[in-house]
N, C-alpha and C. Protein backbone atom coordinates (compact mmCIF):
# COMPACT_ATOMS: atom_id res chain seq x y z
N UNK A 1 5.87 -17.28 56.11
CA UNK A 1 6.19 -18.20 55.02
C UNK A 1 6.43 -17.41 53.74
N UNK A 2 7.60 -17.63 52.77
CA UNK A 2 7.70 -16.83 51.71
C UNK A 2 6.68 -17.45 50.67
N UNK A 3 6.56 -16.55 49.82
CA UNK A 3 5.39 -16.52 48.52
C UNK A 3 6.34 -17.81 47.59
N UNK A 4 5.62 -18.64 46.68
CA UNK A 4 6.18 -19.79 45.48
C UNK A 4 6.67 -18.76 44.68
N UNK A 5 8.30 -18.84 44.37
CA UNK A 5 8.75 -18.21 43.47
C UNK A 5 8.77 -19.07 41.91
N UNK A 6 8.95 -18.59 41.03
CA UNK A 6 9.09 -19.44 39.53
C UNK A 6 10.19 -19.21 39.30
N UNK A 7 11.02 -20.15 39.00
CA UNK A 7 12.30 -20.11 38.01
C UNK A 7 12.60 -20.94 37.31
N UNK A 8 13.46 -20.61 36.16
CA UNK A 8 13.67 -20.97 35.02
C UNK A 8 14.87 -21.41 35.30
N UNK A 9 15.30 -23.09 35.10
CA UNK A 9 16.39 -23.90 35.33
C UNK A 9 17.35 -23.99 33.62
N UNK A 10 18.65 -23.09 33.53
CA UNK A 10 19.14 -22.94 32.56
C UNK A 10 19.30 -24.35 31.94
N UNK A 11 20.08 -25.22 33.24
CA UNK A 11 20.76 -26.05 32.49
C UNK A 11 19.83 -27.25 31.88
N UNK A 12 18.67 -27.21 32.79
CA UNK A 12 17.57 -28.58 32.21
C UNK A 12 16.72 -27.77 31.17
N UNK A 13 16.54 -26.72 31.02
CA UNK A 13 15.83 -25.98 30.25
C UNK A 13 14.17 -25.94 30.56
N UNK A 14 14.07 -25.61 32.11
CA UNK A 14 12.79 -26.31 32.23
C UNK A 14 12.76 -25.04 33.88
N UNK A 15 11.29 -24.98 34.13
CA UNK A 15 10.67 -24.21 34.89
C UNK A 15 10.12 -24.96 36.32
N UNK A 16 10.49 -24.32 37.18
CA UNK A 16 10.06 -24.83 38.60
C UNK A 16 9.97 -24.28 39.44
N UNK A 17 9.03 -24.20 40.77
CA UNK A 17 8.25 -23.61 41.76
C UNK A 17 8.75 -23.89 42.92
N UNK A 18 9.48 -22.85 43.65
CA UNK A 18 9.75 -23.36 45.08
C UNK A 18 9.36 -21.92 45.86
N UNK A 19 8.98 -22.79 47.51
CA UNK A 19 9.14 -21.58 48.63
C UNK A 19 10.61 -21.40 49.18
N UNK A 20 11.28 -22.37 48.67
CA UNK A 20 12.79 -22.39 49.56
C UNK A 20 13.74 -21.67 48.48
N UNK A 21 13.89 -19.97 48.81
CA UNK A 21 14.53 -19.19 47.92
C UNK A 21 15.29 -18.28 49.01
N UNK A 22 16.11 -17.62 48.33
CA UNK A 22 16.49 -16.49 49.06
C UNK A 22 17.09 -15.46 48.08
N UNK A 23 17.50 -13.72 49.34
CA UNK A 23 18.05 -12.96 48.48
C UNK A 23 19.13 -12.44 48.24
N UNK A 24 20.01 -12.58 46.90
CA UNK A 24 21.06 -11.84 47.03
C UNK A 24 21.21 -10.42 46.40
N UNK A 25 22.21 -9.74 47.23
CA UNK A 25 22.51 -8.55 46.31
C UNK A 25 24.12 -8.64 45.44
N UNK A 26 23.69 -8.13 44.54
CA UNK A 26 25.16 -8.02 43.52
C UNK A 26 25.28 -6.22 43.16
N UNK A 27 26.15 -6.11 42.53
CA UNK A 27 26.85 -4.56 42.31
C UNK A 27 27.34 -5.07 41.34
N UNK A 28 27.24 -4.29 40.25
CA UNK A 28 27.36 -4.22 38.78
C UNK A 28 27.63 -2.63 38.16
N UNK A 29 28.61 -2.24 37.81
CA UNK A 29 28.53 -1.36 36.90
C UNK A 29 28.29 0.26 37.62
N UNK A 30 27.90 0.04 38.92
CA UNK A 30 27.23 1.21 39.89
C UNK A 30 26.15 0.82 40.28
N UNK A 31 25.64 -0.06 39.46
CA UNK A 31 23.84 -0.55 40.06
C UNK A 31 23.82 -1.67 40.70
N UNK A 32 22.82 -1.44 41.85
CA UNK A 32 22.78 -2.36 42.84
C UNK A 32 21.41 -3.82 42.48
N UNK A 33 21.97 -4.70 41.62
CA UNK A 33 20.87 -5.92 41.31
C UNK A 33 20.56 -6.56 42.43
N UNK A 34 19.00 -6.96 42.35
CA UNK A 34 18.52 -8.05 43.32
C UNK A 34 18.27 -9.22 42.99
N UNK A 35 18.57 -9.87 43.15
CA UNK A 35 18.08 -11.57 43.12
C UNK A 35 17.70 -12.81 44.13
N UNK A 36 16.60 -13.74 43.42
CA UNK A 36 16.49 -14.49 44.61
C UNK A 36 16.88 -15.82 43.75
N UNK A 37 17.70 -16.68 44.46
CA UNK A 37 18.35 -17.72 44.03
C UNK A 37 17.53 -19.05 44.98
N UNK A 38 17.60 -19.95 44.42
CA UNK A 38 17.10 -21.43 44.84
C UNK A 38 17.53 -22.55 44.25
N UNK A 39 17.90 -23.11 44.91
CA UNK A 39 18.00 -24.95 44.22
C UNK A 39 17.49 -25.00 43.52
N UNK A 40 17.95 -25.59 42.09
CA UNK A 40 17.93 -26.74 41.57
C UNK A 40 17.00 -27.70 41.94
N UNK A 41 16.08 -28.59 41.62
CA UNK A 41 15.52 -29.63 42.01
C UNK A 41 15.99 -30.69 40.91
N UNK A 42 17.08 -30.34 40.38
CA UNK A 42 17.12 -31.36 39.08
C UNK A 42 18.69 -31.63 38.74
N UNK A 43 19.13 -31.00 39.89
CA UNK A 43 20.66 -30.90 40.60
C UNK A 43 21.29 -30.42 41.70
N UNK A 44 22.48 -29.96 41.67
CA UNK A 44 23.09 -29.43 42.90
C UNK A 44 23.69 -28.05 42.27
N UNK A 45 23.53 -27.39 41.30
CA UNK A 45 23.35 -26.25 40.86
C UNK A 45 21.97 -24.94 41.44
N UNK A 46 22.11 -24.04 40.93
CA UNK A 46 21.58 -22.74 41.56
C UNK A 46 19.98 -21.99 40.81
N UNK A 47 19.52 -21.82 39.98
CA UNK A 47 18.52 -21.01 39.87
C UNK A 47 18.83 -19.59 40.46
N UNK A 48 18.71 -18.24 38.82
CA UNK A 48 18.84 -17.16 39.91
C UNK A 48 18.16 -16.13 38.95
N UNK A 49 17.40 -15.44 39.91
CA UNK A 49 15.93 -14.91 38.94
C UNK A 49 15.88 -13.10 39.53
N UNK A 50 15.97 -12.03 38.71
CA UNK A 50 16.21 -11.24 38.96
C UNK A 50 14.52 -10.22 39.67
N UNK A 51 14.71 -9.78 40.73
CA UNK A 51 13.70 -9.58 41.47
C UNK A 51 13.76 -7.84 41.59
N UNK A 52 12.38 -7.19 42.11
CA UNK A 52 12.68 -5.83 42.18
C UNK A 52 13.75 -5.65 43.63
N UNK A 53 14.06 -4.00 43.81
CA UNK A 53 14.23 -3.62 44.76
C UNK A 53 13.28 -3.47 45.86
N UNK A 54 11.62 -3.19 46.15
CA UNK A 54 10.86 -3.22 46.94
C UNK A 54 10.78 -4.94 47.10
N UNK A 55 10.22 -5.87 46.16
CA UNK A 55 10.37 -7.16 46.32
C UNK A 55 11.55 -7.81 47.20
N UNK A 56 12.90 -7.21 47.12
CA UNK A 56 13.88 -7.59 47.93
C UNK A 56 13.86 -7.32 49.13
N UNK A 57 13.71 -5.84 49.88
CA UNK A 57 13.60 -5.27 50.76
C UNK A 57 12.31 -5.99 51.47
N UNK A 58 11.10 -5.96 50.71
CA UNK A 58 10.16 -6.78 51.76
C UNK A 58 10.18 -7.91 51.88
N UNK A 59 11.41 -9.32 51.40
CA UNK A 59 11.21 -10.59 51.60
C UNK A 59 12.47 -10.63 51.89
N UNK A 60 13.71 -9.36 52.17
CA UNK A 60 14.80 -10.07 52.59
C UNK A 60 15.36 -10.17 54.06
């Protein structure tokens, strides 16, 4: 079971707790970012919260 992640919902301006997340990787600039993205509970929009590299690797 994954750990309750926290994220911060831009567009409601408001904070919320889910286990249902996942991870993406992006490439930027030469550097490789991690993120774990999740629903919205307050739409059909995204949540996307920038995570380490060990954090990615052990939950992805």
């Amino acid at each position: 079971m994954k750990e309750p992640l926290e994220f911060y919902d831009v567009k409601t301006r408001s904070k919320f707790t889910t286990t249902e997340w996942r991870i993406e990787t992006k490439e930027a600039k030469g550097t490789v970012r991690y993120f774990a993205v999740a629903k919205s509970p307050a739409g059909t929009h995204e949540a996307w919260r920038i995570v380490s590299a060990d954090f990615a690797k052990a939950n992805g």
